[in-house]
PDB file of N, CA and C in Angstrom:
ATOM      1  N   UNK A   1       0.843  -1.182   0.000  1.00  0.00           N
ATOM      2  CA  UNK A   1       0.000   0.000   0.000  1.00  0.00           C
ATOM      3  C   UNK A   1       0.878   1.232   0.000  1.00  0.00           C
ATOM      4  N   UNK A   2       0.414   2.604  -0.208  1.00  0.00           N
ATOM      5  CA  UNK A   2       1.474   3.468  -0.141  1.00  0.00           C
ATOM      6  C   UNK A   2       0.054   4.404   0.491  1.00  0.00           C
ATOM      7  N   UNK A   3       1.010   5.433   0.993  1.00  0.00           N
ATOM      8  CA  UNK A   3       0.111   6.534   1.761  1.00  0.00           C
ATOM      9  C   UNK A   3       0.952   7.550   1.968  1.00  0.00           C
ATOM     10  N   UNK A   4       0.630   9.007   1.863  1.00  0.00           N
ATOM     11  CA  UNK A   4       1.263  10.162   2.475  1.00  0.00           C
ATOM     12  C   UNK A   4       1.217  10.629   3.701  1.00  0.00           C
ATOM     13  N   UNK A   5       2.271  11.234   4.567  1.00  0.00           N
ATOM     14  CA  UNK A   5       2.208  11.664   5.718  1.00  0.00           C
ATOM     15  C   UNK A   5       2.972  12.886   5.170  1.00  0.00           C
ATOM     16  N   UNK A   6       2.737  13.938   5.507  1.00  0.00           N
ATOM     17  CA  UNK A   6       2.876  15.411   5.299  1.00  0.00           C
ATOM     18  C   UNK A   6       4.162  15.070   3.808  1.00  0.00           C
ATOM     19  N   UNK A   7       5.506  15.405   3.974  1.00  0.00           N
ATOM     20  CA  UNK A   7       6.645  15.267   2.923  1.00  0.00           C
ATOM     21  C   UNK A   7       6.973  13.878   2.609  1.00  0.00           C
ATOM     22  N   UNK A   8       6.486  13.157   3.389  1.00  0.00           N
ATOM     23  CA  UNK A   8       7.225  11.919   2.979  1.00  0.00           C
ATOM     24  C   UNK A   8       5.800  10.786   2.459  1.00  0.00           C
ATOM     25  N   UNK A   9       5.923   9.877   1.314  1.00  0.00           N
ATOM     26  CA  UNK A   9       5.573   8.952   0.860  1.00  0.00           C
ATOM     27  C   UNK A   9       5.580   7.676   1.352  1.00  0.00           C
ATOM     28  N   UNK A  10       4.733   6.667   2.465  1.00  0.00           N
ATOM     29  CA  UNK A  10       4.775   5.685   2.920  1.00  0.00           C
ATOM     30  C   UNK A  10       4.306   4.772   2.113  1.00  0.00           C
ATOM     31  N   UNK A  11       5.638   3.527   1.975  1.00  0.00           N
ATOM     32  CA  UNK A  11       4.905   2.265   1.196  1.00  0.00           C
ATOM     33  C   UNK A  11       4.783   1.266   1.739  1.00  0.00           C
ATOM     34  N   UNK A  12       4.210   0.433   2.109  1.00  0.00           N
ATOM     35  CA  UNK A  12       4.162  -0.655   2.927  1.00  0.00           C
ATOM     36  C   UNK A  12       4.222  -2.140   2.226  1.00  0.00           C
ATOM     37  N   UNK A  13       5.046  -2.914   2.746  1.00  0.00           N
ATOM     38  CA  UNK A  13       5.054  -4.224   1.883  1.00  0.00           C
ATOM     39  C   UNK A  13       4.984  -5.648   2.354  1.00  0.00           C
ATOM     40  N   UNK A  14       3.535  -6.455   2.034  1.00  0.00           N
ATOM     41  CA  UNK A  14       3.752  -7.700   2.841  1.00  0.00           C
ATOM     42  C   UNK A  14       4.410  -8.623   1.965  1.00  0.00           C
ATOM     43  N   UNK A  15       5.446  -9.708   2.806  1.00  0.00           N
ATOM     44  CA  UNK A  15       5.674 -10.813   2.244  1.00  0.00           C
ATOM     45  C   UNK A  15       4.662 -11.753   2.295  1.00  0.00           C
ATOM     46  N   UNK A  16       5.217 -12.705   1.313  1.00  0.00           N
ATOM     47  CA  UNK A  16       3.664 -13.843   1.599  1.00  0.00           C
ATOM     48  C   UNK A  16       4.076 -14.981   3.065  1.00  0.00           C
ATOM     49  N   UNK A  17       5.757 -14.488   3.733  1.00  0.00           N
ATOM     50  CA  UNK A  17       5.195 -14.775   5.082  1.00  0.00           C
ATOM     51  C   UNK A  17       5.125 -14.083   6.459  1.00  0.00           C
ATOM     52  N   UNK A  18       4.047 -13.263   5.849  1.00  0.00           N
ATOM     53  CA  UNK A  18       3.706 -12.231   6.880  1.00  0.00           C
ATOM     54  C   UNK A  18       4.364 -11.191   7.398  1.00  0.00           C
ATOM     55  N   UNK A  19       5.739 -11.153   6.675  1.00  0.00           N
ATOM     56  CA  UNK A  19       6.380  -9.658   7.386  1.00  0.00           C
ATOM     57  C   UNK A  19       5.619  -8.573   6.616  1.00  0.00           C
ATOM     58  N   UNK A  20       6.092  -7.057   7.325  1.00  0.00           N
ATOM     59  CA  UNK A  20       5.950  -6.003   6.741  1.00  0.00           C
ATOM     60  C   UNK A  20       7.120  -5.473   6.852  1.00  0.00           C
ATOM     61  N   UNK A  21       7.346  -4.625   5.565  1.00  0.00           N
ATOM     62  CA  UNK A  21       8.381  -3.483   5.577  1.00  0.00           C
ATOM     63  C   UNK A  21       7.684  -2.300   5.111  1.00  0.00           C
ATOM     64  N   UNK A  22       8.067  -1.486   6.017  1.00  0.00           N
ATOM     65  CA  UNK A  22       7.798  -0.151   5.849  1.00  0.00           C
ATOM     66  C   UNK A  22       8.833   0.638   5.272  1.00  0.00           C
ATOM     67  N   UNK A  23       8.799   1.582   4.303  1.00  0.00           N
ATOM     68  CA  UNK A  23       9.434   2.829   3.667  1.00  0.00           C
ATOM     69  C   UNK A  23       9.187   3.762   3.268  1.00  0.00           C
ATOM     70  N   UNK A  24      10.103   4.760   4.427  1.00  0.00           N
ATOM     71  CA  UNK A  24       9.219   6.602   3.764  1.00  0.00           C
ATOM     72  C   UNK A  24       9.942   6.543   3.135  1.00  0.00           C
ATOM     73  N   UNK A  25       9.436   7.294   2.056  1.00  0.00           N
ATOM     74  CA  UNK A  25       9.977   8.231   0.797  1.00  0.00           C
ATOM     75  C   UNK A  25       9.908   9.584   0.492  1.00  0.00           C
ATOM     76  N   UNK A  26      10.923  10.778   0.651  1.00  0.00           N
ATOM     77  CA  UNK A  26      11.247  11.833   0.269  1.00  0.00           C
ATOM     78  C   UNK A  26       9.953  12.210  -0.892  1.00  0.00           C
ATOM     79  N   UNK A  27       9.021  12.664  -0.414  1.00  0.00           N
ATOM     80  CA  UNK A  27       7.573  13.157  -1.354  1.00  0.00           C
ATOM     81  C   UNK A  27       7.818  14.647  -1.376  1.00  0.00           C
ATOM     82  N   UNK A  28       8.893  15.135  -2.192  1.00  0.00           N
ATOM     83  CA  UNK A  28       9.340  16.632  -2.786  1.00  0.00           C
ATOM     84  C   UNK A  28       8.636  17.133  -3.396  1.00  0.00           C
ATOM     85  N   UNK A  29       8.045  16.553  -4.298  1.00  0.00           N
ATOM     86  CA  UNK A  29       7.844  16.668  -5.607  1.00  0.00           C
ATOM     87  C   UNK A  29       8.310  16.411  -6.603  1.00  0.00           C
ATOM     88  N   UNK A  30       9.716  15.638  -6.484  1.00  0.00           N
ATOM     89  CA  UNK A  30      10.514  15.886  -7.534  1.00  0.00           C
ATOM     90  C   UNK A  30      10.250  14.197  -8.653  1.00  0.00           C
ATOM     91  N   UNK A  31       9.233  13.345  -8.271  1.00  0.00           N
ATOM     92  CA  UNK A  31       8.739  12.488  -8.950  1.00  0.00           C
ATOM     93  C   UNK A  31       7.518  12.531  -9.371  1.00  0.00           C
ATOM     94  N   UNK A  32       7.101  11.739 -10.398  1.00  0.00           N
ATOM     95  CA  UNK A  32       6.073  11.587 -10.871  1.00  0.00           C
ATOM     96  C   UNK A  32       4.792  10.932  -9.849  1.00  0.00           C
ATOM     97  N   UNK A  33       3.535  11.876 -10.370  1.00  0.00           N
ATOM     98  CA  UNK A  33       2.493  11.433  -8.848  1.00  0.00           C
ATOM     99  C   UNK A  33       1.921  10.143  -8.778  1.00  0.00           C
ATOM    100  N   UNK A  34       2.362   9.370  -7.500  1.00  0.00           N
ATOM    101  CA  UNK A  34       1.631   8.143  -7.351  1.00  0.00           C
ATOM    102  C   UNK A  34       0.518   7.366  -7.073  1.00  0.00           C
ATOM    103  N   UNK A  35      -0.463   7.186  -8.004  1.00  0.00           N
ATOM    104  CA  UNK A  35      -1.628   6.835  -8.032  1.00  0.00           C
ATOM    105  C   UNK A  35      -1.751   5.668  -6.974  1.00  0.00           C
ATOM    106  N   UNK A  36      -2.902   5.274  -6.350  1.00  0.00           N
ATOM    107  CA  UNK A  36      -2.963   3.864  -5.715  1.00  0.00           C
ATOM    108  C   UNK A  36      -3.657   2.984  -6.481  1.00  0.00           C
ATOM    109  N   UNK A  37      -3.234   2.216  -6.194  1.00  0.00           N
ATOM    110  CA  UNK A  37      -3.316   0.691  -7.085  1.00  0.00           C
ATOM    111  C   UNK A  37      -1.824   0.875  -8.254  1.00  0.00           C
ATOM    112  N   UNK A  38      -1.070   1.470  -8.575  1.00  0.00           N
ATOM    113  CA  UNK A  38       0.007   2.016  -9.046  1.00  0.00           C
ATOM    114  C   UNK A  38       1.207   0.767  -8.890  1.00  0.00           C
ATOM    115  N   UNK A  39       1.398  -0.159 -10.026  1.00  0.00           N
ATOM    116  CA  UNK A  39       3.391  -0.880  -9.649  1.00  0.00           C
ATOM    117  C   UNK A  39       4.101   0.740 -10.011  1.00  0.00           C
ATOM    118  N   UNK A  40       4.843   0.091  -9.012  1.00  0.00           N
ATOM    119  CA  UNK A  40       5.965   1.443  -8.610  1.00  0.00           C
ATOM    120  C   UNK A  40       7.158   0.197  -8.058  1.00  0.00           C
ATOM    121  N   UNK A  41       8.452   0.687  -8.932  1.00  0.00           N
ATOM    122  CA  UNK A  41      10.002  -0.171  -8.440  1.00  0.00           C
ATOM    123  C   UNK A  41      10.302   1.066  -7.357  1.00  0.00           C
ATOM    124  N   UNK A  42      10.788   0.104  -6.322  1.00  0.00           N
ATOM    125  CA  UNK A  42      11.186   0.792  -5.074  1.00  0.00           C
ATOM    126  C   UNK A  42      12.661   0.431  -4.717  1.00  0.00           C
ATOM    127  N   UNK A  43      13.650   1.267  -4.631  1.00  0.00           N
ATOM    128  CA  UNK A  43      14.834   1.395  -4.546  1.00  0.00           C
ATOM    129  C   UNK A  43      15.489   1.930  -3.246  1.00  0.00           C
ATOM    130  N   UNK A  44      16.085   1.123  -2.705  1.00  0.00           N
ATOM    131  CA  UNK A  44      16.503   1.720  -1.515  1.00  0.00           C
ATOM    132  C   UNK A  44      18.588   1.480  -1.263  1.00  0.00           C
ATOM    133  N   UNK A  45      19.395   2.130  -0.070  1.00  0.00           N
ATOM    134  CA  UNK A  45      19.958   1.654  -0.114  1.00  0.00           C
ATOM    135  C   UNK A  45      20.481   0.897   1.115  1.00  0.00           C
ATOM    136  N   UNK A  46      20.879   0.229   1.313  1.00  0.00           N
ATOM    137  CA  UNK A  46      21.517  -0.305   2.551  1.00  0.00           C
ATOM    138  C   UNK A  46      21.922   0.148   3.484  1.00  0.00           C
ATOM    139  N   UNK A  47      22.909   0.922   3.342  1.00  0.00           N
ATOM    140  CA  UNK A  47      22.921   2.161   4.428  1.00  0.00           C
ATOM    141  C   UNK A  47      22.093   2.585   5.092  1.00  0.00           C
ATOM    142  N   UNK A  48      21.097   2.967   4.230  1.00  0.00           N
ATOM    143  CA  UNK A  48      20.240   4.077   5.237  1.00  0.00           C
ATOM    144  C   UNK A  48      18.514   3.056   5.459  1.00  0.00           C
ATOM    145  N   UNK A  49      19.335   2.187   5.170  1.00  0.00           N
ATOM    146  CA  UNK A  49      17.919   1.498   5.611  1.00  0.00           C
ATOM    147  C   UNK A  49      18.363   0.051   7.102  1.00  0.00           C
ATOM    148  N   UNK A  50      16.818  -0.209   8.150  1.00  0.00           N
ATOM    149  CA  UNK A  50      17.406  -1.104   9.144  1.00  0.00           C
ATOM    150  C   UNK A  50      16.275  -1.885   9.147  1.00  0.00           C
ATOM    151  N   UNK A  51      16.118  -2.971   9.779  1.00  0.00           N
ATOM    152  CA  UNK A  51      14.674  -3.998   9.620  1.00  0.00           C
ATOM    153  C   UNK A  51      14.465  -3.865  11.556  1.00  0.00           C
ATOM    154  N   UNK A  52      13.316  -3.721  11.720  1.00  0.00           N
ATOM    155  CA  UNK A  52      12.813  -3.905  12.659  1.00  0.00           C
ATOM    156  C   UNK A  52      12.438  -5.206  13.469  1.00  0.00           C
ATOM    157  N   UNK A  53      12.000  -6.144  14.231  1.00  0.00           N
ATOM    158  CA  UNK A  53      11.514  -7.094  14.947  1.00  0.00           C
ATOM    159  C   UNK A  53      10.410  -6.951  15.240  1.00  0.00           C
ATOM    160  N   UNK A  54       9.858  -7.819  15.852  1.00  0.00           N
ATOM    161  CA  UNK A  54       8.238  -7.763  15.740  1.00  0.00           C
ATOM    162  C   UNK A  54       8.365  -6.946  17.537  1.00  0.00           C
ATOM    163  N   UNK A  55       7.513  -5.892  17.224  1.00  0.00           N
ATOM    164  CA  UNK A  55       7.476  -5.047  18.869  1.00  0.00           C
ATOM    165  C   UNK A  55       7.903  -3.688  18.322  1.00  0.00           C
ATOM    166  N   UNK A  56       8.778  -3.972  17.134  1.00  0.00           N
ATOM    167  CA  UNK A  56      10.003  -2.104  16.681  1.00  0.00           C
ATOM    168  C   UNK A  56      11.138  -2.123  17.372  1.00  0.00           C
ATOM    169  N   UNK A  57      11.834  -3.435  18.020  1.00  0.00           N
ATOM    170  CA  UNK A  57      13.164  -3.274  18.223  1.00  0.00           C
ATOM    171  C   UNK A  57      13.854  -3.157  17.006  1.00  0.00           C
ATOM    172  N   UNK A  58      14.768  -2.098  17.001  1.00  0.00           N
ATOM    173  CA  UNK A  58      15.532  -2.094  16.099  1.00  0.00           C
ATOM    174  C   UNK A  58      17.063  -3.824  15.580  1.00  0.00           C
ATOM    175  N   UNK A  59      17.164  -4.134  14.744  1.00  0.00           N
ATOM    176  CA  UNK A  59      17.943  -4.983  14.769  1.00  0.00           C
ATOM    177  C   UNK A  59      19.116  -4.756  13.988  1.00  0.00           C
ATOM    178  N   UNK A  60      20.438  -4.696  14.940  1.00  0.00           N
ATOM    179  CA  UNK A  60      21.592  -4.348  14.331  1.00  0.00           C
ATOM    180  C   UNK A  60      22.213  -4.839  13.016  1.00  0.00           C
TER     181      UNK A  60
END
């Protein structure tokens, strides 16, 4: 699913075993506008990204 919160673009993603990942996205303007129901390739990088545990502990 994707959703806006003020600047940033939330996409949400289930696996088919039950995780979610969540990712804001920098909603500038500087991309094309994202419809829902919309495939959209989502690019992230390693760095700046961390996976959570079930609760929101962060995991190193």
């Amino acid at each position: 699913t994707i959703s806006f919160e003020g600047a940033y673009a939330v996409v949400t993603l289930t696996t088919e075993q039950g995780q979610i990942f969540t990712m804001r996205l920098n909603n500038d303007g500087s991309v094309p506008r994202i419809e829902e129901g919309e495939n959209i390739k989502v690019r992230f990088n390693r760095e700046n990204a961390f996976l959570l545990k079930n609760g929101g502990t962060p995991v190193a």
